[in-house]
Protein backbone atom coordinates (compact mmCIF):
# COMPACT_ATOMS: atom_id res chain seq x y z
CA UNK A 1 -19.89 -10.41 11.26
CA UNK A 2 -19.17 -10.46 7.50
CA UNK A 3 -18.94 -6.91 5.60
CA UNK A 4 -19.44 -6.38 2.33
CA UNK A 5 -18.14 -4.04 0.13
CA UNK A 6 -17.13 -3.43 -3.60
CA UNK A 7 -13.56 -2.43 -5.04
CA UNK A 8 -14.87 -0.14 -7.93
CA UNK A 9 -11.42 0.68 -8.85
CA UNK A 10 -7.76 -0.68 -8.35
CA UNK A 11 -4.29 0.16 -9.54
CA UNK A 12 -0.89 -1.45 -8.58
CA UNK A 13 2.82 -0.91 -9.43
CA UNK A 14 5.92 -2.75 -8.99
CA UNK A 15 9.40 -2.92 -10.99
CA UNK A 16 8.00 -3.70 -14.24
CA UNK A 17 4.55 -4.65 -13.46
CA UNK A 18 1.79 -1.70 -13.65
CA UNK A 19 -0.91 -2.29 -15.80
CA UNK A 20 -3.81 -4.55 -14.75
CA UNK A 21 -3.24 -6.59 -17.57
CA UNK A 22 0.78 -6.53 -16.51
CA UNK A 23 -0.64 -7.91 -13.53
CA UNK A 24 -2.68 -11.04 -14.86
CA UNK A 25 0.28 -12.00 -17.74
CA UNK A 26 3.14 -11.99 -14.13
CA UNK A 27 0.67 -14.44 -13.13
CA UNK A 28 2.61 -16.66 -15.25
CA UNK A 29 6.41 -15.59 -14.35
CA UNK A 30 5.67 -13.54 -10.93
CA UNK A 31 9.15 -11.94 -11.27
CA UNK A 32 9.84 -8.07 -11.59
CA UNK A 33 12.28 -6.17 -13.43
CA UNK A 34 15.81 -5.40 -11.50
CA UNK A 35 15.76 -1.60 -11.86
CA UNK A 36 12.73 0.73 -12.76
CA UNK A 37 11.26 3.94 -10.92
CA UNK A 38 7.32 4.58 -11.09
CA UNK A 39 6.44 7.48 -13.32
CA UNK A 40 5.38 10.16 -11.56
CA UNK A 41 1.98 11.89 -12.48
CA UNK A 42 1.89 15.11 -14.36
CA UNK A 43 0.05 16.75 -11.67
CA UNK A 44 2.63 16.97 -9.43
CA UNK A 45 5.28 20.13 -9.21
CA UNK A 46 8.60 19.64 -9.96
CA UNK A 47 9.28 21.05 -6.41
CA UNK A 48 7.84 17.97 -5.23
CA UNK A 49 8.99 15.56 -7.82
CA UNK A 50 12.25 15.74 -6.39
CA UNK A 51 10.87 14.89 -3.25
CA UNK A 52 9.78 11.66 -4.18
CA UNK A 53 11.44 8.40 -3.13
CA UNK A 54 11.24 5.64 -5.19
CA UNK A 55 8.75 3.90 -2.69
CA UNK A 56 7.01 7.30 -2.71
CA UNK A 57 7.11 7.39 -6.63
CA UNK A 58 5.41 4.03 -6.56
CA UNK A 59 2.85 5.30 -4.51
CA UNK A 60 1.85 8.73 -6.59
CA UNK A 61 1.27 6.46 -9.69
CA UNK A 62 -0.96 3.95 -7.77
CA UNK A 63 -3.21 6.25 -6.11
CA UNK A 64 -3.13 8.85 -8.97
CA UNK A 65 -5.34 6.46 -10.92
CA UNK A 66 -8.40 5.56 -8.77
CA UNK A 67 -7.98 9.33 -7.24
CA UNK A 68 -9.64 11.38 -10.00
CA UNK A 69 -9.77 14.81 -7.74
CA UNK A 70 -12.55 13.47 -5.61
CA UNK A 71 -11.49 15.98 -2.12
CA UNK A 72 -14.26 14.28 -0.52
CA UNK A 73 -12.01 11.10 -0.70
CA UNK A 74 -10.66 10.20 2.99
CA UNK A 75 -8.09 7.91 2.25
CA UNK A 76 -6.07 4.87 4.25
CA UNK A 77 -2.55 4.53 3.59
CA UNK A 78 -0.64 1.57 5.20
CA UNK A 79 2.77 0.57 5.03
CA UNK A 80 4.85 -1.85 7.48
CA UNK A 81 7.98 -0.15 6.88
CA UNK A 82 7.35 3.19 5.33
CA UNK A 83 10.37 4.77 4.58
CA UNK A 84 12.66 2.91 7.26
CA UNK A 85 15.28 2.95 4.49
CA UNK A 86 15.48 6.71 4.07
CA UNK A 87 15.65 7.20 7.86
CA UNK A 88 19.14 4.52 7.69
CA UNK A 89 20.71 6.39 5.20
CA UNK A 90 19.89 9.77 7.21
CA UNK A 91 21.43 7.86 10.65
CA UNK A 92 24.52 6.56 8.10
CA UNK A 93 24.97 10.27 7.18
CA UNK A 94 25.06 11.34 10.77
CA UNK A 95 27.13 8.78 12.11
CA UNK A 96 29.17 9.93 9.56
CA UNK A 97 29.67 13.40 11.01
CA UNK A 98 27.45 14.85 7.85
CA UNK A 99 24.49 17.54 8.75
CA UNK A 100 20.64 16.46 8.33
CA UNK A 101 18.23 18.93 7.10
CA UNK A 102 15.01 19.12 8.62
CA UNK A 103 13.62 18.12 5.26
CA UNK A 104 15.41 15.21 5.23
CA UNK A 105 14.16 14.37 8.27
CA UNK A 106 10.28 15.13 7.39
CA UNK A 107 10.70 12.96 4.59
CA UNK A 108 11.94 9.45 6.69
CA UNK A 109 8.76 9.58 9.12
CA UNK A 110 6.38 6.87 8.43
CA UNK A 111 3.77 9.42 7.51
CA UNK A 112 5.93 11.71 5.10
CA UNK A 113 4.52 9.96 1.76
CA UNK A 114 0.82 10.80 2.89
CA UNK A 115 1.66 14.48 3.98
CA UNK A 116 3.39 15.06 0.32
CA UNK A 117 0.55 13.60 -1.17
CA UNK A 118 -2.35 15.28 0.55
CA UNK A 119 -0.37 18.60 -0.26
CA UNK A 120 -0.14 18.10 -3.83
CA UNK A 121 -3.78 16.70 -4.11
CA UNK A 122 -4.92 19.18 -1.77
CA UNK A 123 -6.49 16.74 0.19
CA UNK A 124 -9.33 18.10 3.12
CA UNK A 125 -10.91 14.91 4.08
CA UNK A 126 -9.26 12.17 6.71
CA UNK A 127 -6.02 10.56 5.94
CA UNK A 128 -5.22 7.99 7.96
CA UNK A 129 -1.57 6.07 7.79
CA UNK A 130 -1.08 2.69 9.47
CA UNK A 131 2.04 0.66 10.63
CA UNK A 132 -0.18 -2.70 10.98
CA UNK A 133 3.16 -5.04 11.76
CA UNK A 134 2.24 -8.39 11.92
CA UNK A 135 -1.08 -8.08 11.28
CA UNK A 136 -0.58 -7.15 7.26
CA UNK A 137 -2.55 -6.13 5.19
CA UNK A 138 -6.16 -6.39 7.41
CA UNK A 139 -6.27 -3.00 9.61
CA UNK A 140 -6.34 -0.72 6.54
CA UNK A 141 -9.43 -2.29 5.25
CA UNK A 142 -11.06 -2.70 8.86
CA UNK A 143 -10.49 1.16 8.82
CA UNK A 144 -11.15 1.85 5.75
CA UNK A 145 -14.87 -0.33 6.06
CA UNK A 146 -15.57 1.65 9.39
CA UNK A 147 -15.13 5.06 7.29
CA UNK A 148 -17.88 3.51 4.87
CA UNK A 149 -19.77 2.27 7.76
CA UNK A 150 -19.44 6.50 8.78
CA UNK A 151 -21.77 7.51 5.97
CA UNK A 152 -18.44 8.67 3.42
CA UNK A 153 -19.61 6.69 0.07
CA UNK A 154 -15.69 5.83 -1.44
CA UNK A 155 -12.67 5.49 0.31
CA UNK A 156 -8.83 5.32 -1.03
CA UNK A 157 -6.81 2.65 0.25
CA UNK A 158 -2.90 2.56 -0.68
CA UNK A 159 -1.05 -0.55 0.52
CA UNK A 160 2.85 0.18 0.02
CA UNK A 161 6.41 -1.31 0.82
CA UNK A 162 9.73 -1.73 -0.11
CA UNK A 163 12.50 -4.66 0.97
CA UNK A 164 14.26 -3.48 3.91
CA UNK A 165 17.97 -2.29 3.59
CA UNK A 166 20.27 -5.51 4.48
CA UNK A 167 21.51 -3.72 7.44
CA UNK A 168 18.03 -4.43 9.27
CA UNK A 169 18.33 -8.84 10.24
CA UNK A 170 15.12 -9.89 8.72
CA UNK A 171 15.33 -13.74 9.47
CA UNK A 172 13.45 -15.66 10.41
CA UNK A 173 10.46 -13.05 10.20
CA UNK A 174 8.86 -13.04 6.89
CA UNK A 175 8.90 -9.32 5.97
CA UNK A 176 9.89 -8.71 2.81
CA UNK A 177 8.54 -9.07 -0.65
CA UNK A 178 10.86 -9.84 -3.85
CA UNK A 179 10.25 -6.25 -4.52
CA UNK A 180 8.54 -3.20 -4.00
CA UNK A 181 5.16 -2.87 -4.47
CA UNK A 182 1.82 -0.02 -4.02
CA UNK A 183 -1.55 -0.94 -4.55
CA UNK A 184 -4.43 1.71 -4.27
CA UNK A 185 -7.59 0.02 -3.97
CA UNK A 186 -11.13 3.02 -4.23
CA UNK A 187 -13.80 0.73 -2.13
CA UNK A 188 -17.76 1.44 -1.50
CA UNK A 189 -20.56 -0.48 0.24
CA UNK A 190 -22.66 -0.24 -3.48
CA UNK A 191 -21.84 0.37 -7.41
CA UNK A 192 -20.11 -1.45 -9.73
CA UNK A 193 -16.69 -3.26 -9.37
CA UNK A 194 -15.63 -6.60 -7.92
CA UNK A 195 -18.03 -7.46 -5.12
CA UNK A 196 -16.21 -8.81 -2.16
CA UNK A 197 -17.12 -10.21 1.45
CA UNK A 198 -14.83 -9.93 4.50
CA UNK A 199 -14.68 -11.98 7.54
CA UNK A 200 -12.87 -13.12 10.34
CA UNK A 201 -11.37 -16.70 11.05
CA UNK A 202 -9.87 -18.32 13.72
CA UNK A 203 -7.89 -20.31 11.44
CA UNK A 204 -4.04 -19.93 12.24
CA UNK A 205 -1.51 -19.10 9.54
CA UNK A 206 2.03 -17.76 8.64
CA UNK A 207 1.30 -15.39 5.56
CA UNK A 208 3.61 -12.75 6.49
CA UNK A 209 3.91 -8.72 6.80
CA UNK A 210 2.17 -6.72 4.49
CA UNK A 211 4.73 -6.51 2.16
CA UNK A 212 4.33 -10.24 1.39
CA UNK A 213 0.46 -10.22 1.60
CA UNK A 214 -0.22 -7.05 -1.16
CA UNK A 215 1.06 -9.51 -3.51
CA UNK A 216 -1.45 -12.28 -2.25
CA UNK A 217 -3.97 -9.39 -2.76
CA UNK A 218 -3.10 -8.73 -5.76
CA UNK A 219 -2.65 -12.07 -7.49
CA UNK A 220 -5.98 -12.50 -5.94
CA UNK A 221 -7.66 -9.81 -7.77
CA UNK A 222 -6.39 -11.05 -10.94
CA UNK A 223 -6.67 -14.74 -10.78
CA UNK A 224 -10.01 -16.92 -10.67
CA UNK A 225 -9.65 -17.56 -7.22
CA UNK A 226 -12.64 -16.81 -4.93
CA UNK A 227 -11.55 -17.29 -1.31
CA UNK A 228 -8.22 -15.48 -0.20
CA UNK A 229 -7.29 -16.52 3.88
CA UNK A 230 -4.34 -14.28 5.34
CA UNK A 231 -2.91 -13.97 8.64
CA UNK A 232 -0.60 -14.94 11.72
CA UNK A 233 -0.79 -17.32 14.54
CA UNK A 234 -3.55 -15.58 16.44
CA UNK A 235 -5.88 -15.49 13.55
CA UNK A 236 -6.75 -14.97 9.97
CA UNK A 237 -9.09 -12.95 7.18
CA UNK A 238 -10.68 -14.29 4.69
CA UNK A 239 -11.68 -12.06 1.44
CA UNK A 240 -14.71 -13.78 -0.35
CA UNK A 241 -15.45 -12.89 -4.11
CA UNK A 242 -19.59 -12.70 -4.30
């Protein structure tokens, strides 16, 4: 069954790329710049600042600007890898005969972005975190259209990775993008925005993880394309413009 919904607000960063109108001129080159951190908003403590991975940086500025305070918000984060590279560095450190902190450690689960981020938001409502594998970039907004569906009006998706470390063999899987890249996406069933239909085909593709298929999403936003098919061997999406 098709769903409907409307993305009244998006935002996306990558290494040089952050602006929606960013966004349409890469279009042209779709490359990113070597080296460049997010900036991180204003409203969050310097306590926490430090905190912050790059990937988690990324991820503040994103959501920060289709958050606007709303507590009622629940909010679907989703990430393939999460911070996979943080938790390496912490096993490097160990096999290395160095001590972990507990902090450390807190900070290399897959859900540590969302926890620092519902803390300094002071988030109430659900927050949900996904590890969709294979399946990209589709479970977060089959979740996120079944909290709609629940009688909440908005909900906050954030769709986030980072290239794995070249320690992890990535061949011949496709699973990384050429760079990091988060992309909050504020979705309702009604209002104003880009109106957009979801449904499900049995059509069999190769698109990739999610790190790939946020870019897909993204170019897709910004170009004058009005079908967008992703998905795997065992079946595809397809996100309609209406």
């Amino acid at each position: 069954m098709p769903l409907d919904f409307v993305v009244t607000h998006w935002s996306a960063w990558a290494p040089g790329v952050s602006s929606q109108q960013d966004w349409r001129d890469w279009l042209v080159h779709q490359t990113f710049a070597q080296a460049d951190k997010a900036p991180i908003p204003a409203i969050v403590p310097k306590i926490f600042q430090r905190r912050l991975s790059p990937l988690g940086r990324a991820v503040f500025h994103a959501a920060d600007a289709c958050f606007d305070g709303d507590l009622s918000l629940p909010i679907v984060f989703s990430s393939g890898h999460g911070e996979v590279n943080k938790s390496l560095e912490m096993l490097q450190s160990m096999q290395q005969g160095e001590a972990v902190s507990p902090t450390a450690f807190s900070l290399s689960v897959h859900n540590a972005i969302a926890g620092l981020f519902s803390i300094v938001y002071g988030c109430h409502q659900e927050i949900t975190v996904l590890a969709p594998g294979q399946e990209g970039i589709a479970p977060a907004f089959i979740e996120a259209l079944g909290l709609l569906q629940e009688s909440h009006n908005e909900v906050l998706m954030v769709l986030y990775d980072e290239p794995l470390a070249d320690f992890y063999p990535t061949l011949p899987f496709a699973l990384n993008a050429p760079a990091m890249c988060a992309l909050a996406l504020r979705i309702s069933l009604t209002g104003h925005g880009l109106p957009l239909r979801l449904c499900q085909s049995a059509m069999q593709r190769d698109d990739g993880e999610q790190a790939l298929q946020i870019l897909s999403f993204i170019r897709f936003l910004v170009a004058d394309d009005k079908i967008l098919a992703l998905g795997n061997p065992r079946g595809s999406w397809e996100w309609c413009k209406i």
